[in-house]
Protein backbone atom coordinates (compact mmCIF):
# COMPACT_ATOMS: atom_id res chain seq x y z
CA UNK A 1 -90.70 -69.77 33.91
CA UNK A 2 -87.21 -68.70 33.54
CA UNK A 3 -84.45 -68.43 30.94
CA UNK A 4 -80.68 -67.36 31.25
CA UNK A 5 -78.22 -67.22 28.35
CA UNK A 6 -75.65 -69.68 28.67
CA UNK A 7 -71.86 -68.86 29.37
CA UNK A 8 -69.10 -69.19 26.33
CA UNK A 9 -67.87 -72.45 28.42
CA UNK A 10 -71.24 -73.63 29.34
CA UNK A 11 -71.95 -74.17 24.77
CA UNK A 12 -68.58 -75.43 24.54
CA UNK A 13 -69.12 -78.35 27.16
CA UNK A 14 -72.62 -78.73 25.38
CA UNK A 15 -71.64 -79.26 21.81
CA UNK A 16 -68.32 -81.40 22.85
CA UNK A 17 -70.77 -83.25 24.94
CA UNK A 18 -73.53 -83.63 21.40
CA UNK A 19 -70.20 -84.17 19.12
CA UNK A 20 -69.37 -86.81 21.10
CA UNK A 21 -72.83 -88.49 21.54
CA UNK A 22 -73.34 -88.22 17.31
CA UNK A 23 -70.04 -89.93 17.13
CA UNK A 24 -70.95 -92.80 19.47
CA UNK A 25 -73.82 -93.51 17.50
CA UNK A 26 -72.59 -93.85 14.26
CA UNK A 27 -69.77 -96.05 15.31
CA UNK A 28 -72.36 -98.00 16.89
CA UNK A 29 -74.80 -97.72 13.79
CA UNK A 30 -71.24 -98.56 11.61
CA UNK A 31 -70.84 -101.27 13.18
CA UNK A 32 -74.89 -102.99 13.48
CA UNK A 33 -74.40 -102.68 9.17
CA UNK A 34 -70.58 -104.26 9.12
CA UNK A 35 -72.07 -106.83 11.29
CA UNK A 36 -75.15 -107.61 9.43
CA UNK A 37 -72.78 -107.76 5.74
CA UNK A 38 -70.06 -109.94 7.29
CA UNK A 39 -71.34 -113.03 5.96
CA UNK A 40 -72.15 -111.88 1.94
CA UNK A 41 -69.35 -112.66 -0.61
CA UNK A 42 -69.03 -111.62 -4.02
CA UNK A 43 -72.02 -113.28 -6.35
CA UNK A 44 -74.51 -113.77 -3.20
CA UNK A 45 -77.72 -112.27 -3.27
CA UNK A 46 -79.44 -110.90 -0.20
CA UNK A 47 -82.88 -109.27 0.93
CA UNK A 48 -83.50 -106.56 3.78
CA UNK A 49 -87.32 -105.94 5.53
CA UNK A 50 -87.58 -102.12 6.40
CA UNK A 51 -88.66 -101.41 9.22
CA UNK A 52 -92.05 -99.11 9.56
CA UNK A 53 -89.22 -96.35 11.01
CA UNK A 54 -86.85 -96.75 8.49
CA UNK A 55 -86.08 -95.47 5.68
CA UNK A 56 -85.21 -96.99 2.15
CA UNK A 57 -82.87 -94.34 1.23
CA UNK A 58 -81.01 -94.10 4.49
CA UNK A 59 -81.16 -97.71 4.63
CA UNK A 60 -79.42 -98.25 1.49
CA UNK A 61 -76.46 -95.62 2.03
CA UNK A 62 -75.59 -97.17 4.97
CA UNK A 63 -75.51 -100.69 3.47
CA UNK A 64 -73.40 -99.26 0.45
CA UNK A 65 -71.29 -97.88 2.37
CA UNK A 66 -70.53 -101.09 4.81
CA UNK A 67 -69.76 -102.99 1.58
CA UNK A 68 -67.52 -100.46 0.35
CA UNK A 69 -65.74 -100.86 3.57
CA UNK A 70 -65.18 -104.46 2.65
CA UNK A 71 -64.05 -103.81 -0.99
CA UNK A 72 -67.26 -105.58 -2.62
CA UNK A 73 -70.37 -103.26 -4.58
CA UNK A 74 -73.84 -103.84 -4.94
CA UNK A 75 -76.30 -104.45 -7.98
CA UNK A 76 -79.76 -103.67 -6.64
CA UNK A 77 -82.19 -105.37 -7.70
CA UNK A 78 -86.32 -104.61 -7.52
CA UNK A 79 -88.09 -104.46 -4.06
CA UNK A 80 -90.89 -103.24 -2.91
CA UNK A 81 -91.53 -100.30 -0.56
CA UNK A 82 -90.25 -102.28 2.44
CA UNK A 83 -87.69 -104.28 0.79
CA UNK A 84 -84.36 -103.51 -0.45
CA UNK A 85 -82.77 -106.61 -2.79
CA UNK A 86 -78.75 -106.73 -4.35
CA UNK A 87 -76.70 -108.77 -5.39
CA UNK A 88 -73.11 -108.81 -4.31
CA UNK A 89 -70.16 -107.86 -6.70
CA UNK A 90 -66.66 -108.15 -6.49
């Protein structure tokens, strides 16, 4: 085997390249929530089935924070482990 220390320029392209990719996949992961919250108004009550990857608390940030993005809140209601339940409020 064999190992070499990257150049100054060779980390820059690296991390611009990793910034880049991170960024790409939130817009795209931005995007899969705004797409799946497009269709609640205010007073609507809706259900989401976790996957066995995902993660309830990641889960729920990210569908938070696509509601926020279209003004309305959420009042969560009880799931169980591998479902997450709100209702939507104004």
């Amino acid at each position: 085997m064999k190992g070499r220390k990257l150049t100054a320029e060779e980390v820059e392209a690296l991390q611009t390249k990793q910034a880049r990719k991170a960024g790409t996949s939130r817009l795209v992961k931005q995007e899969l929530f705004d797409t799946l919250v497009a269709e609640f108004e205010a007073g609507e009550y809706g259900e989401i089935a976790l996957g066995v990857d995902e993660k309830k608390p990641t889960i729920k940030k990210n569908i938070v924070k696509a509601f926020e993005r279209r003004g309305l809140k959420l009042d969560w209601r009880r799931g169980s482990a591998t479902t997450l339940r709100f209702q939507v409020q104004a």
